[in-house]
Protein backbone atom coordinates (compact mmCIF):
# COMPACT_ATOMS: atom_id res chain seq x y z
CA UNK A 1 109.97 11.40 88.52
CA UNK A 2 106.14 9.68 88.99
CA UNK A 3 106.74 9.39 92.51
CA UNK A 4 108.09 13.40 92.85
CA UNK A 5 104.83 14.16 90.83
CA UNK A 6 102.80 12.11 93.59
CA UNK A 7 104.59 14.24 96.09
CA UNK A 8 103.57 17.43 94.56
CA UNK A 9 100.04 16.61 94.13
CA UNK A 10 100.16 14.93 98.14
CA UNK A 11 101.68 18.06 100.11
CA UNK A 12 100.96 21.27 98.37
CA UNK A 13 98.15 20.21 95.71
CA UNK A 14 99.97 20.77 92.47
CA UNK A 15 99.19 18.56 89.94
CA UNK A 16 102.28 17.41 88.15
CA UNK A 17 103.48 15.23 85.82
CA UNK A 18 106.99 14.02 84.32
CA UNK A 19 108.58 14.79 80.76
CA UNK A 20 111.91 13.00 79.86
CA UNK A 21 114.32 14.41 77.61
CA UNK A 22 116.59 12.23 75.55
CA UNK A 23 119.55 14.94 75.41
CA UNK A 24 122.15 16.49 77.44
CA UNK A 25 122.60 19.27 75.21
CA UNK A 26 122.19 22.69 77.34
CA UNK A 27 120.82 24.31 74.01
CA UNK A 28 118.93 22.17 73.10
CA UNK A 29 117.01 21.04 76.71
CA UNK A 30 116.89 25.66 77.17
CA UNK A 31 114.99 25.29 73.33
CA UNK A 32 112.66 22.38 74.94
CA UNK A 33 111.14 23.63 77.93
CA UNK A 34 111.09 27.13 76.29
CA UNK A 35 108.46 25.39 73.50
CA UNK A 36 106.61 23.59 76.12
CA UNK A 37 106.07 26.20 79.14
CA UNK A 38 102.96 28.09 78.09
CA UNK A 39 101.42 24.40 79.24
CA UNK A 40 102.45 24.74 82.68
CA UNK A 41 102.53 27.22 85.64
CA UNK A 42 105.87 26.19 87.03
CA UNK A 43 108.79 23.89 85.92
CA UNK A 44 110.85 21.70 88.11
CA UNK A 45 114.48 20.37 86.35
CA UNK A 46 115.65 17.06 87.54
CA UNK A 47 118.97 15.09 87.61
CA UNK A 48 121.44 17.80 85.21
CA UNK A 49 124.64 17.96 86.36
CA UNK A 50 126.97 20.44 86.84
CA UNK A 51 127.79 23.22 85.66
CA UNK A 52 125.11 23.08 82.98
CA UNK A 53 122.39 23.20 85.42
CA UNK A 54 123.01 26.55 86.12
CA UNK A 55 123.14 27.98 82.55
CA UNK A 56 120.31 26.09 82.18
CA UNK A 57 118.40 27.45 85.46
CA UNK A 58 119.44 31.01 84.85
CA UNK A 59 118.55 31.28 81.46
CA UNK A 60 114.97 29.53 81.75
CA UNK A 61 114.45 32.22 84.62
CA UNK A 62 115.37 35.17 82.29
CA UNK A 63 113.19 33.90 79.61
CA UNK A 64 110.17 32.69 81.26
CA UNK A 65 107.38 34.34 82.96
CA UNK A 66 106.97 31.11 85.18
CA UNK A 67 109.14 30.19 88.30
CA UNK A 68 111.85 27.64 87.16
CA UNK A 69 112.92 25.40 90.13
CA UNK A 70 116.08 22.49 90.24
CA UNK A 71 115.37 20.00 92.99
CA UNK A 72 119.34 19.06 93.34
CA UNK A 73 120.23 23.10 94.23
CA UNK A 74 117.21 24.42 96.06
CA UNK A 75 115.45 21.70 97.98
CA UNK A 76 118.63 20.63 99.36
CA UNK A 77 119.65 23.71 100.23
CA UNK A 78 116.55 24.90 101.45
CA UNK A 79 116.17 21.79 104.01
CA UNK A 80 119.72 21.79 104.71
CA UNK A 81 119.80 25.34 105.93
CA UNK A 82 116.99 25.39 108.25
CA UNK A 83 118.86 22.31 109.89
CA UNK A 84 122.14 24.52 110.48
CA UNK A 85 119.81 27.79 111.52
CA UNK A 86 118.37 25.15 114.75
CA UNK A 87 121.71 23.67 114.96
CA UNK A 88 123.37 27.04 115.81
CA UNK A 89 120.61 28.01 117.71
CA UNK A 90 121.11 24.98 120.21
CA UNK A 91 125.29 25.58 120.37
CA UNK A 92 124.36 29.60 120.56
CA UNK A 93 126.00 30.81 117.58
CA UNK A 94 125.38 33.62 115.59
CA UNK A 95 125.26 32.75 111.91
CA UNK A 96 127.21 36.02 110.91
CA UNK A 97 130.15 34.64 112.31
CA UNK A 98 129.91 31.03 112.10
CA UNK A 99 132.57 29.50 109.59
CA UNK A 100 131.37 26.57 107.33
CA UNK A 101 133.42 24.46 104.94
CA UNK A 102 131.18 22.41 102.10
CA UNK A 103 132.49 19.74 100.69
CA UNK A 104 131.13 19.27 97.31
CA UNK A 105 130.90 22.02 94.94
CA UNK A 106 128.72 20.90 92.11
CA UNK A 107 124.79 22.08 91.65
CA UNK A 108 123.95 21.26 95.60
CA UNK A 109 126.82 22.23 97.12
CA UNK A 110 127.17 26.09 95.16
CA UNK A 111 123.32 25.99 96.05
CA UNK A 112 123.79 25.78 99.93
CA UNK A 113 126.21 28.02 99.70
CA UNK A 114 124.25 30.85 98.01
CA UNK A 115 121.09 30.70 100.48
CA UNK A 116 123.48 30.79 103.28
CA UNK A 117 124.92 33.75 101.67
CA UNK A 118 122.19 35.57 101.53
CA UNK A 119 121.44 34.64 105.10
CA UNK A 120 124.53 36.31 106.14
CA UNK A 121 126.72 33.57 107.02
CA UNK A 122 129.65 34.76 108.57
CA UNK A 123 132.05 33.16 106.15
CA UNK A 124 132.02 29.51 103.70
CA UNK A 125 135.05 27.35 101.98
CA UNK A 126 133.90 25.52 99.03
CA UNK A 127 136.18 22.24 98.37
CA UNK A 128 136.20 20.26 95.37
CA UNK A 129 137.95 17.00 94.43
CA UNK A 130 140.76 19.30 93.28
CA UNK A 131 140.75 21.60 96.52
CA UNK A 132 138.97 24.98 97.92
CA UNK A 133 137.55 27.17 95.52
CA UNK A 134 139.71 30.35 95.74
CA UNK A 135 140.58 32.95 92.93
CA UNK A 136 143.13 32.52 90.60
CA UNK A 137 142.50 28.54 90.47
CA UNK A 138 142.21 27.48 86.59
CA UNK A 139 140.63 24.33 87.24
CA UNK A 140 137.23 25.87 88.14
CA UNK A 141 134.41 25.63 85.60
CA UNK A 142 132.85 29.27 85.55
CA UNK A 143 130.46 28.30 88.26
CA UNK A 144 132.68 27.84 90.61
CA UNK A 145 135.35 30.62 89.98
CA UNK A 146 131.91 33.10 90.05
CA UNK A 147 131.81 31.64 93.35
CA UNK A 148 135.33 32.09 94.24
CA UNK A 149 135.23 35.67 94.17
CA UNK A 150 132.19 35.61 96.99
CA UNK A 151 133.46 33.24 99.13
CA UNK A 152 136.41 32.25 101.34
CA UNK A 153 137.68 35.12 102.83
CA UNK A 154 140.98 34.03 104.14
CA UNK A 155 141.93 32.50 99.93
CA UNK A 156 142.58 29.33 101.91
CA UNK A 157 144.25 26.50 99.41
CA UNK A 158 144.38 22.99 99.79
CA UNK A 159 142.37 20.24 100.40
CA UNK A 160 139.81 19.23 103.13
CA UNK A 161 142.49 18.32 105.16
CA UNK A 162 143.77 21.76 105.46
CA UNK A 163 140.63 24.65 105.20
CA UNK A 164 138.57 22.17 107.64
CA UNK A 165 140.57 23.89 110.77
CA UNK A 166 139.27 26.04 112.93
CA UNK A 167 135.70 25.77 111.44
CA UNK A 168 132.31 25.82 113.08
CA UNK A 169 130.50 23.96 110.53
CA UNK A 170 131.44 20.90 107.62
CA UNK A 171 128.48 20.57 105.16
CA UNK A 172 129.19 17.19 102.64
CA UNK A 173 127.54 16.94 99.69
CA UNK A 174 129.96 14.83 98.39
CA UNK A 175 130.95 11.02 98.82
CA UNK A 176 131.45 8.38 101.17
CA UNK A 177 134.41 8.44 104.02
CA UNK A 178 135.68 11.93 102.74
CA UNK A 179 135.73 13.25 106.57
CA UNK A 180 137.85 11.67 108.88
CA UNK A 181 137.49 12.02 112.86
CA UNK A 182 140.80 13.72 112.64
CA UNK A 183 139.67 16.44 110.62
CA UNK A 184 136.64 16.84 112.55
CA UNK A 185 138.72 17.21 115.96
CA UNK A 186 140.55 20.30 114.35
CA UNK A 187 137.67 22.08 113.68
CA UNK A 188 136.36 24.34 116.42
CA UNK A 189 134.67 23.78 119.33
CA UNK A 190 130.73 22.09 119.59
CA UNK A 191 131.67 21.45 115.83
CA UNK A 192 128.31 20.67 113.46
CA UNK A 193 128.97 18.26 111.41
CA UNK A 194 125.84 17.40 108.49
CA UNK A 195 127.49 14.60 105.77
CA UNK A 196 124.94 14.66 103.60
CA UNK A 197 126.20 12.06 100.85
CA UNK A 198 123.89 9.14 99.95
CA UNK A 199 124.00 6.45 100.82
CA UNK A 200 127.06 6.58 102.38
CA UNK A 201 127.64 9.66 104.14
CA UNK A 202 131.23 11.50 104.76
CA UNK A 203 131.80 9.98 107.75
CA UNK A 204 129.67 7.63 109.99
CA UNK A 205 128.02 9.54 113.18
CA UNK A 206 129.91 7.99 116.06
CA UNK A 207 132.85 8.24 114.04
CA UNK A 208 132.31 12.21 114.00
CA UNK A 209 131.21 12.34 117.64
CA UNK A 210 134.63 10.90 118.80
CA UNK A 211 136.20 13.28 116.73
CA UNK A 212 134.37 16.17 119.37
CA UNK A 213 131.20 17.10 116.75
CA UNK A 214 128.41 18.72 119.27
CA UNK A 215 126.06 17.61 116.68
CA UNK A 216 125.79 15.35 113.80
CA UNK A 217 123.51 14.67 111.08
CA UNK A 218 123.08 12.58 107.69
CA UNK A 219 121.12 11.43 105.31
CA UNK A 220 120.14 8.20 105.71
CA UNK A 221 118.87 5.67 102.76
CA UNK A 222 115.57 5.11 103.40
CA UNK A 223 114.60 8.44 103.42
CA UNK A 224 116.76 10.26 100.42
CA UNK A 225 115.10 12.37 98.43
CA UNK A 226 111.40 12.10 99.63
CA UNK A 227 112.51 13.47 102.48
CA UNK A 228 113.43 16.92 101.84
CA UNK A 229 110.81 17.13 99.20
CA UNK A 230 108.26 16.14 101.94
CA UNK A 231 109.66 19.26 103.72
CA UNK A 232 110.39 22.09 101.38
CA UNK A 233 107.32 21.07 98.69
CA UNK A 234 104.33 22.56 100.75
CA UNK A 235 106.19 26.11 101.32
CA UNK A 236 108.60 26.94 98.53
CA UNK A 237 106.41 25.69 95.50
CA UNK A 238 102.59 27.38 96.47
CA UNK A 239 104.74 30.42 97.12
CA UNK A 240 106.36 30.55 93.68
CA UNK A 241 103.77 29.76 91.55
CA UNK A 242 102.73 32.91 89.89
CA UNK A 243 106.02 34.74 90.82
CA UNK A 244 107.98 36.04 87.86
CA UNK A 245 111.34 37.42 89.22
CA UNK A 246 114.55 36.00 90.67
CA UNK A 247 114.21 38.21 93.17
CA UNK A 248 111.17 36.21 94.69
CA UNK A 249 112.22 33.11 94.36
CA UNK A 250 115.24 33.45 96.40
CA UNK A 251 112.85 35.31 98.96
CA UNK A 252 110.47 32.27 98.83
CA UNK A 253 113.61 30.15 99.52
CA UNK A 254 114.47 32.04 102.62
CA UNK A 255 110.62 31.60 103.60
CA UNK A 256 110.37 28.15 103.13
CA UNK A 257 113.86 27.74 105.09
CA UNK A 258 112.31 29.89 108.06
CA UNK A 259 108.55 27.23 107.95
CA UNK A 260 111.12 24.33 108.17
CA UNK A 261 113.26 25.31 111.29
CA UNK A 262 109.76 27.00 113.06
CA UNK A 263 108.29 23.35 112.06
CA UNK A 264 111.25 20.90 113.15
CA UNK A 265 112.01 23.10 116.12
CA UNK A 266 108.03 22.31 117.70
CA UNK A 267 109.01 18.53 116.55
């Protein structure tokens, strides 16, 4: 948390500093930063885990006049997403009908999957440990059956295994070795492959490349976190301080995406 608030203060000159909380409770971490916001201009949540992050997220946004950011959902899907916009770029394919299946369908992976969304992505297959989100399953938590009803098209069931065909795209925000190259050879052609878990991703790069993945990324240790703080920090955060609607945050997110891929595309 010291080192995120160095990060802040280092690329986009917010000054920022970390407040624990010794409680889990959703209630009672809501009461919390309600009591202490008139302090601060923005507040970023750290490390809650699904699904309470999002009551918590949604409600704080209702009930604050302050933008209320969660590093896990939106820098990670900010970063991730102006990866996949060059990525389709260089295998010429348009993002309303590319197909992506994400792996992982906790606070990042239901994150990604929004801002793509609302970037009009042809069509996405959440998986969890238990298999694709579709409706009518009754082991989703309400965060993932609201998700559900947006997503997969075709009510796919199953696991990886078997919604991973045909697909232009396999996101992993998940754990280690939960791709294998055979899955990755049924998936369609100049496949894009980005195994995101740390430290192990998904499935090794050469490993996905003889599978037949066009292109393949991860994430690897030594750069974690920092990394896509590093990127998304300096455009999402200046633009949302002073905002005070949902509605401009997730433009601000789509902003920020479109600075990363214009900035990594000159690199």
């Amino acid at each position: 948390m010291e080192g995120k608030a160095i990060l802040f203060k280092i690329f986009a000159d917010i000054d920022a500093f970390p407040i624990c909380l010794d409680t889990k409770d959703t209630e009672e971490i809501i009461k919390t930063v309600k009591y202490i916001a008139p302090t601060f201009g923005g507040i970023n949540l750290e490390d809650i885990s699904a699904p309470r992050c999002f009551e918590i997220e949604t409600r704080l946004r209702k009930e604050l006049d302050i933008p209320v950011f969660h590093d896990d959902q939106h820098g990670t899907a900010i970063v991730l997403s102006a990866a996949l916009r060059n990525a389709l770029k260089l295998v010429k394919k348009d993002i309303a009908n590319t197909k992506v299946v994400i792996n992982g369908a906790g606070s990042a992976g239901i994150s990604i999957c929004k801002l793509l969304l609302a970037q009009g992505i042809g069509d996405v297959v959440l998986v969890d440990c238990k298999g694709a989100l579709a409706v009518g399953e009754d082991w989703m938590n309400p965060a993932q059956a609201a998700m559900a009803e947006k997503t997969n098209k075709e009510q796919l069931h199953g696991t990886l295994a078997d919604v991973i065909k045909g697909k232009d795209v396999f996101i992993g925000v998940s754990g280690p070795k939960a791709l294998s190259t055979e899955m990755v050879a049924s998936m369609g052609k100049n496949a894009i492959v980005f195994a995101m878990a740390n430290p192990t991703p998904e499935i090794m790069p050469e490993e996905a490349k003889a599978g037949g993945a066009r292109i393949v990324a991860n994430r690897p240790q030594r750069l974690s976190k920092p990394g896509q703080q590093r990127s998304c920090i300096p455009g999402l955060v200046p633009r949302c301080i002073g905002c005070t609607c949902d509605r401009h945050h997730r433009r601000n997110e789509i902003s920020s995406r479109q600075g990363n891929c214009r900035y990594y595309h000159r690199g």
